[in-house]
Protein backbone atom coordinates (compact mmCIF):
# COMPACT_ATOMS: atom_id res chain seq x y z
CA UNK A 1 0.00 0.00 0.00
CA UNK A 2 1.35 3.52 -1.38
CA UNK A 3 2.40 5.63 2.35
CA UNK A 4 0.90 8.63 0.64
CA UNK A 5 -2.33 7.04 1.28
CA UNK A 6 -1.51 7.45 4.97
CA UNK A 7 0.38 10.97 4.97
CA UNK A 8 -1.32 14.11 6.53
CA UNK A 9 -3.14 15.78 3.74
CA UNK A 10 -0.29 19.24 4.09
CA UNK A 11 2.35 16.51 2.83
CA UNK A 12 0.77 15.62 -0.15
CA UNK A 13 1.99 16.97 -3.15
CA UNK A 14 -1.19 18.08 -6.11
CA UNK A 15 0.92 15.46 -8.33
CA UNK A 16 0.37 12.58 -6.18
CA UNK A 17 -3.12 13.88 -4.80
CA UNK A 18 -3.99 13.32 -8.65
CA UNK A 19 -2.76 10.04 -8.42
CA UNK A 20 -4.71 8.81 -5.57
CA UNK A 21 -7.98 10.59 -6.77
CA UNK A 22 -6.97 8.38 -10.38
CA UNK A 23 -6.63 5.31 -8.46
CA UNK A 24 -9.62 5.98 -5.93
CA UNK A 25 -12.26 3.96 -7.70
CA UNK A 26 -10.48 0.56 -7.52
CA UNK A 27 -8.76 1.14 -3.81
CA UNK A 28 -12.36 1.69 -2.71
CA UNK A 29 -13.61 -1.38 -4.92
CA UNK A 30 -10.49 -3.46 -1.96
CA UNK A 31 -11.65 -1.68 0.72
CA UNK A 32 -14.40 -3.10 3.89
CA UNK A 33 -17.43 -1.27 3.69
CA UNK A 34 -18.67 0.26 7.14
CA UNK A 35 -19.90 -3.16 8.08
CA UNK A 36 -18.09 -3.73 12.19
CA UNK A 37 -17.98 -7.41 11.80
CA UNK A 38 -15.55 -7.15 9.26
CA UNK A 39 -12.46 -8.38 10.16
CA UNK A 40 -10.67 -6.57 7.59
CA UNK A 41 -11.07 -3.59 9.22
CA UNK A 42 -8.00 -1.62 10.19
CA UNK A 43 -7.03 1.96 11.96
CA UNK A 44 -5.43 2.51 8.64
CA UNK A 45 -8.81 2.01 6.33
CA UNK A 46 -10.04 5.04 7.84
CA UNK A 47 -7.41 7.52 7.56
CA UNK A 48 -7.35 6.09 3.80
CA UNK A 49 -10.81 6.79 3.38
CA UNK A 50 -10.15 10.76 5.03
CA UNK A 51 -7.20 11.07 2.66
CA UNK A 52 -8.77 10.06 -0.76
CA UNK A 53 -11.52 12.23 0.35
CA UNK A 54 -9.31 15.11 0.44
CA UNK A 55 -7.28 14.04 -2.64
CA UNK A 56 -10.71 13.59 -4.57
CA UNK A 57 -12.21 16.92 -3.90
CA UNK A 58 -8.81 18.89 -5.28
CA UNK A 59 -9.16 16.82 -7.98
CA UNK A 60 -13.00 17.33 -8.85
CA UNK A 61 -13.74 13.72 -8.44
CA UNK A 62 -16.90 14.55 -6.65
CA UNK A 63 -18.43 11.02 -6.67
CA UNK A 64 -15.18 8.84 -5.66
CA UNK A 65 -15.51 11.27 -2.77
CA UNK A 66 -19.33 11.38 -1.70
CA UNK A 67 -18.69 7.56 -1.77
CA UNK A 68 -15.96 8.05 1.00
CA UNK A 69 -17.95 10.16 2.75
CA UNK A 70 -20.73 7.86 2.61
CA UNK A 71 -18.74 5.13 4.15
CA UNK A 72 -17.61 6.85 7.18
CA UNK A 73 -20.74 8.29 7.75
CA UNK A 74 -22.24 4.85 7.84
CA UNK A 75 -19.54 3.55 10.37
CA UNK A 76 -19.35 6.93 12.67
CA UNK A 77 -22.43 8.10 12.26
CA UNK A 78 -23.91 11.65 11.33
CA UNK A 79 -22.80 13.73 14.50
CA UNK A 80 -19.81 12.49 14.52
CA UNK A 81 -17.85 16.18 14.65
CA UNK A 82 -15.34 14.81 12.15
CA UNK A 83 -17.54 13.51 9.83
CA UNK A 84 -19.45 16.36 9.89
CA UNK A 85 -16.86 19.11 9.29
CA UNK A 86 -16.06 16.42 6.38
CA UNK A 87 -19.41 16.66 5.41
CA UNK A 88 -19.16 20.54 5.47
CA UNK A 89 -16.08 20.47 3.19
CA UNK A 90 -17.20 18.18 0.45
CA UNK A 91 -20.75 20.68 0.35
CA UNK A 92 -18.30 23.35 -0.17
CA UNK A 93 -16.34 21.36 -3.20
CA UNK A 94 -20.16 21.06 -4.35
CA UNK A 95 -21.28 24.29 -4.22
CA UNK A 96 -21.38 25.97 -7.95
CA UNK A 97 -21.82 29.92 -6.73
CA UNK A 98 -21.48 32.06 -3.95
CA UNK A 99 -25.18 31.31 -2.82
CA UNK A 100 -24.29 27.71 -2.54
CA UNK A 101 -21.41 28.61 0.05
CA UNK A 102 -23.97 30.86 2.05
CA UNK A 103 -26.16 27.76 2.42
CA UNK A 104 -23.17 26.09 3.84
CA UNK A 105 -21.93 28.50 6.04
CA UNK A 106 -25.45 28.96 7.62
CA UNK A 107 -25.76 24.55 8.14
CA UNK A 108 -22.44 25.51 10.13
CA UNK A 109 -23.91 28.18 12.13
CA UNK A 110 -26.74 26.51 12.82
CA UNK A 111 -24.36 23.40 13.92
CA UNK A 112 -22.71 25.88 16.24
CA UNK A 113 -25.69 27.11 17.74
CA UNK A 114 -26.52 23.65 18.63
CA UNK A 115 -23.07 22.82 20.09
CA UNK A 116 -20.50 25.55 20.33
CA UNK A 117 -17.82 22.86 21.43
CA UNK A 118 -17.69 21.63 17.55
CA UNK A 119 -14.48 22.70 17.13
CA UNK A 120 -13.89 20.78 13.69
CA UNK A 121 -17.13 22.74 12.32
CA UNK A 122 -15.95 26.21 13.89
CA UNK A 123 -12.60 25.61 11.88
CA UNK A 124 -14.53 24.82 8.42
CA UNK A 125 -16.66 28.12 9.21
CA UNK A 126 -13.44 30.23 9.84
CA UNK A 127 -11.89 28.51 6.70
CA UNK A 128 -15.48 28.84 4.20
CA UNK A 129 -15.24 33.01 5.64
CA UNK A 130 -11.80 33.55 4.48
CA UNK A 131 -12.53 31.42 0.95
CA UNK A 132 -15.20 33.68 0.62
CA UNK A 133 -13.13 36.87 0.85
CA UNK A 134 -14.73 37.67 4.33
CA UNK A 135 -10.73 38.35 6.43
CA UNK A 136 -12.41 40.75 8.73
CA UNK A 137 -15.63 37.87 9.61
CA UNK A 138 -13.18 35.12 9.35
CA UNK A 139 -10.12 36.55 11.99
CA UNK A 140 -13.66 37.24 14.38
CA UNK A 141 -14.84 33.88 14.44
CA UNK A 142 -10.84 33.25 15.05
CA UNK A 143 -10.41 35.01 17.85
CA UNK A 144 -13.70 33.75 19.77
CA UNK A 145 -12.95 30.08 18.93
CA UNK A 146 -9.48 30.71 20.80
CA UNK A 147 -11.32 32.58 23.88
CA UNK A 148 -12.59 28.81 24.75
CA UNK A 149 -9.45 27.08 23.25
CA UNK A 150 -6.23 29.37 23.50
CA UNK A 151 -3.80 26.27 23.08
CA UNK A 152 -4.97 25.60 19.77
CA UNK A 153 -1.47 26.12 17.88
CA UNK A 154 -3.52 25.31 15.00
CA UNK A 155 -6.08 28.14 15.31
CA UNK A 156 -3.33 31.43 16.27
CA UNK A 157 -0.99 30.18 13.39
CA UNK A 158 -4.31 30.68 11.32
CA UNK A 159 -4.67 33.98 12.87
CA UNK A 160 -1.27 35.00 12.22
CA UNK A 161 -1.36 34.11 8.78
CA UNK A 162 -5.02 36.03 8.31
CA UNK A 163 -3.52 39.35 10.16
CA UNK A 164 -0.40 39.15 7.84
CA UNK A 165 -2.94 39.49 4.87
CA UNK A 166 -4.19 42.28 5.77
CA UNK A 167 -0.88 43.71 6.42
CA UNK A 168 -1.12 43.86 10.29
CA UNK A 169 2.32 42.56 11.18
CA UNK A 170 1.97 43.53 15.19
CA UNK A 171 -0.93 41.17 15.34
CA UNK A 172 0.93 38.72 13.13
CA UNK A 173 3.89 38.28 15.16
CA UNK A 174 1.72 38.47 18.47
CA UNK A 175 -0.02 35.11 17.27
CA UNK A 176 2.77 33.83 16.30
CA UNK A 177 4.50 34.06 19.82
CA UNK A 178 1.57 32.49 21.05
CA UNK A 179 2.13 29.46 19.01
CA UNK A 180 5.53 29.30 20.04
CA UNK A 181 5.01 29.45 23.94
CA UNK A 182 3.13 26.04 22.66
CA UNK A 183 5.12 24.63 20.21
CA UNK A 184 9.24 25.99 21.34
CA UNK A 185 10.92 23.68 19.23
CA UNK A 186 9.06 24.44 15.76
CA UNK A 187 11.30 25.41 13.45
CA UNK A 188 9.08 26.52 10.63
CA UNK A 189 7.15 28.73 13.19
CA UNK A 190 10.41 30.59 14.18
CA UNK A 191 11.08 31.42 9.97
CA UNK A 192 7.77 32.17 9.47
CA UNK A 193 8.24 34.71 12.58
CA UNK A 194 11.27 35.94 10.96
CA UNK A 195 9.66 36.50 7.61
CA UNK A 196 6.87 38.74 9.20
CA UNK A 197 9.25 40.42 11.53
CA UNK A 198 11.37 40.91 7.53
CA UNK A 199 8.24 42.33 6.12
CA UNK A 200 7.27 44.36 9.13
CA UNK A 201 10.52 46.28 9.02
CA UNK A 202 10.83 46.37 5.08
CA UNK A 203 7.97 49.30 5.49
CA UNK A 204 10.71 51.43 6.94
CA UNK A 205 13.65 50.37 4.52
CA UNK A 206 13.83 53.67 3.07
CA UNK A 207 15.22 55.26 5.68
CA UNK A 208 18.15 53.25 6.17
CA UNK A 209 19.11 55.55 9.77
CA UNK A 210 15.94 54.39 11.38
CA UNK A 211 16.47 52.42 14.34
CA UNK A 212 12.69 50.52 14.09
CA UNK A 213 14.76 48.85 10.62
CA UNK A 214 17.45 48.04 12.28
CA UNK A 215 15.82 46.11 14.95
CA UNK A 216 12.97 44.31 13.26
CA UNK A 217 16.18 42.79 10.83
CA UNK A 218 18.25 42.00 13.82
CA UNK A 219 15.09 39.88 15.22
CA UNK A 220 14.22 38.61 11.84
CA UNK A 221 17.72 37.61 11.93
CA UNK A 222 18.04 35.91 14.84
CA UNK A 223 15.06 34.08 14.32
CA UNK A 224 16.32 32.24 11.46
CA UNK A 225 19.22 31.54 13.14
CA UNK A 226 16.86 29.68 15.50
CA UNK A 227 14.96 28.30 12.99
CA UNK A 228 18.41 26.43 11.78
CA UNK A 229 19.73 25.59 15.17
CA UNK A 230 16.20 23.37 15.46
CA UNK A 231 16.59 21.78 11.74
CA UNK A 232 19.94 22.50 10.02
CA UNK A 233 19.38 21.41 6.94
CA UNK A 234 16.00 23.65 6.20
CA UNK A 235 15.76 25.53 3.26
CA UNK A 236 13.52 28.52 4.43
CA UNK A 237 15.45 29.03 7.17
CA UNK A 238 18.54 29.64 5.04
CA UNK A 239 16.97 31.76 2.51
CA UNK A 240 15.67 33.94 5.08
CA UNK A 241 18.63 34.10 6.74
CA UNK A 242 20.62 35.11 3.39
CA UNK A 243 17.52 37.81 3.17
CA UNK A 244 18.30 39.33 6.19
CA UNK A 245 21.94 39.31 6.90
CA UNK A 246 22.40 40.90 2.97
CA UNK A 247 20.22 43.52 4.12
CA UNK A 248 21.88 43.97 7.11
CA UNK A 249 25.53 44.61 6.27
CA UNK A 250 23.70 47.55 3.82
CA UNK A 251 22.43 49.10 7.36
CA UNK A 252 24.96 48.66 9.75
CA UNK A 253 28.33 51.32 9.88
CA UNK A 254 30.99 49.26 8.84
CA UNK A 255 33.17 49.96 11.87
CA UNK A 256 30.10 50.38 14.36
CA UNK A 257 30.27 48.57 17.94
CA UNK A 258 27.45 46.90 19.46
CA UNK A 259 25.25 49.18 21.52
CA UNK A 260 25.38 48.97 25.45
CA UNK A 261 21.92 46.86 25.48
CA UNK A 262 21.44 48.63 29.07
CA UNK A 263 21.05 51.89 27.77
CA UNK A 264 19.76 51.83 24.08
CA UNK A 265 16.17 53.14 24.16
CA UNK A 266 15.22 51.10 21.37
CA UNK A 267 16.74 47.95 21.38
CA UNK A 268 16.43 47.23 25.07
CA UNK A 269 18.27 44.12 26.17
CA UNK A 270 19.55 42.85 22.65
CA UNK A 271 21.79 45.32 21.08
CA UNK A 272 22.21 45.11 17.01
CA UNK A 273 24.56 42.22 15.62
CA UNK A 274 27.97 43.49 15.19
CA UNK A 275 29.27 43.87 11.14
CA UNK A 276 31.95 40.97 11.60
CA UNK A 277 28.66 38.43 13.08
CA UNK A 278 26.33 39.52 10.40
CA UNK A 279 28.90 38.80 7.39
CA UNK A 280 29.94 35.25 8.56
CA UNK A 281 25.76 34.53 9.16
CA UNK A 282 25.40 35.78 5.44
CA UNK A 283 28.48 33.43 4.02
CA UNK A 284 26.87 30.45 6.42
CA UNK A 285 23.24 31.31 4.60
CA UNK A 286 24.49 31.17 1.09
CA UNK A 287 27.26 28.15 1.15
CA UNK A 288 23.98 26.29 3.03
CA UNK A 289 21.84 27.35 0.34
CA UNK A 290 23.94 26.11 -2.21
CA UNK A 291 24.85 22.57 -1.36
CA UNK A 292 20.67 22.94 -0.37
CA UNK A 293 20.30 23.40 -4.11
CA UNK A 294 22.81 21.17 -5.59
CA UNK A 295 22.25 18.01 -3.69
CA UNK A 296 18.37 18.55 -3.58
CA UNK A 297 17.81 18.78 -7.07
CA UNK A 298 19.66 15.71 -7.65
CA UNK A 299 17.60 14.31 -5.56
CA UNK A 300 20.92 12.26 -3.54
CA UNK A 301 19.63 10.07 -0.59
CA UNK A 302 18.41 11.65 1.99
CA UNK A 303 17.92 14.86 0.16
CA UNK A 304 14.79 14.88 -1.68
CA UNK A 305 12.11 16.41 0.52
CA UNK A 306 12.61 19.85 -0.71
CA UNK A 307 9.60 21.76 -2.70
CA UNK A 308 11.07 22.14 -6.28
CA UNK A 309 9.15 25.79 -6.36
CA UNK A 310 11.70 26.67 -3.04
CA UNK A 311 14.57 25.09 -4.53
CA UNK A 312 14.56 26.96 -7.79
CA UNK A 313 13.74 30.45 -5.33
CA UNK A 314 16.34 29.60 -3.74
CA UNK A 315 18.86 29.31 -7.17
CA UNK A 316 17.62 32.65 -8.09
CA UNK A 317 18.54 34.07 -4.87
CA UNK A 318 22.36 32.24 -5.39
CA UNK A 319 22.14 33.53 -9.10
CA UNK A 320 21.02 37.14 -8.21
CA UNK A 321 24.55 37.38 -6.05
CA UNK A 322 26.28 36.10 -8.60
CA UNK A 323 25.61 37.97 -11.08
CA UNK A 324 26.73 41.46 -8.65
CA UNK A 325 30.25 39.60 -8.26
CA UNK A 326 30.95 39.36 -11.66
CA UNK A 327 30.12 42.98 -12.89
């Protein structure tokens, strides 16, 4: 049995979700039915079942997956809050026009009304508000769901990513903080905290004197490095880090010592990197990024994980540098 019939829906590339929704109609033909006297019946069949779901509905195989549905609805039952929030998503698939999708969102509000503890339901409704260009609704319904449920990494790294949208970078970064008094030892989180403290300081990067800049990169900065100590072999965290510490050694007096962090009114108890730090950071970031590159697309053992749309960012970054030292 392929493992991407078992892998978390994120991890599933739209190549191989094509595959599965291609190969649904015969895996389901092998598969138990709902019946509990089967012996057949594994912990796996189910999660099988979820993921050709999923795979079906990017496809547009709409009947391979009301036939999943179907199936688990008949062995959980109708409230079962999984199945429902399933149920919710494939109506969405369905729906041919934006009254379709109101129809849905009020079955989920009605849902909620009934039992405000769904949380799978309150997620679909936050996630059918933001599909239908609703931010301002959708980061609303956010914030009450984590009122009753505020260590739901899940739900704030939502909220983050909903702020950052609409360009409000404080509120970004303050959701993502909350995910990582949660979750310490993500490494993703702490690039994706770097890029928004990046973007949050690149509104200033015309005044190269302002302090604020200067800062918000030495954060962003040492946020990647964080993101790298956790995982040292991710890409993001490289190319972020590359960002950052180029940007960097265009801010920072050449000859400059690091502030007394005791008496700096703006950078309180972390004083800028010095010029000497930053450089070696940048020459780490782009001999990383490199062999990154190299040995991911040729795909050598142990290697081939990377997103080919990051690796070839990544070459254009390398290329971009390049370029500069050969003029």
């Amino acid at each position: 049995m392929s493992a991407s019939l078992l892998d978390p829906p994120p991890r599933v590339s739209s190549q191989t979700a094509l595959h599965m929704s291609q190969q649904a109609p015969r895996i389901l033909q092998s598969s138990p039915t709902s019946s509990l006297l089967l012996s057949s019946e594994t912990p796996e069949t189910w999660t099988i079942h979820e993921n050709l779901l999923l795979s079906c509905l990017r496809t547009g195989d709409d009947k391979s997956a009301r036939l999943c549905l179907d199936r688990m609805t008949a062995r959980f039952g109708r409230e079962n809050e999984r199945v429902m929030a399933l149920k919710g998503m494939y109506e969405e698939a369905a729906a041919v026009d934006k009254a379709g999708l109101e129809n849905v969102l009020k079955e989920y509000e009605s849902t909620l009304k009934a039992d405000p503890t769904n949380m799978p339901v309150r997620k679909r409704r936050v996630a059918l508000l933001r599909s239908m260009s609703r931010p301002a609704d959708a980061i609303a319904a956010l914030v009450e769901l984590l009122d009753v449920s505020p260590t739901d990494a899940e739900s704030w790294a939502e909220l983050s990513d909903l702020y950052a949208s609409q360009n409000m970078y404080a509120q970004a970064i303050y959701s993502l903080e909350e995910v990582l008094l949660i979750m310490p030892n993500a490494w993703s989180i702490h690039a994706r905290m770097g890029e928004l403290l990046y973007l949050s300081a690149s509104t200033s990067f015309s005044n190269s004197s302002d302090g604020n800049t200067l800062k918000g990169l030495s954060e962003s900065m040492r946020r990647f490095c964080r993101s790298i100590e956790l995982c040292d072999d991710y890409l993001r965290g490289y190319y972020g880090l590359k960002l950052t510490t180029k940007r960097l050694l265009t801010l920072l007096p050449e000859h400059t010592k690091p502030t007394s962090a005791s008496t700096d009114p703006i950078f309180g108890d972390l004083a800028p990197p010095s010029v000497s730090t930053v450089q070696k950071l940048h020459e780490l970031a782009t001999s990383k990024l490199a062999e990154i590159v190299r040995r991911g697309s040729a795909k050598e053992p142990g290697w081939g994980g990377y997103d080919e749309a990051e690796l070839v960012a990544a070459r254009e970054l390398l290329a971009k540098d390049a370029q500069k030292i050969e003029r």
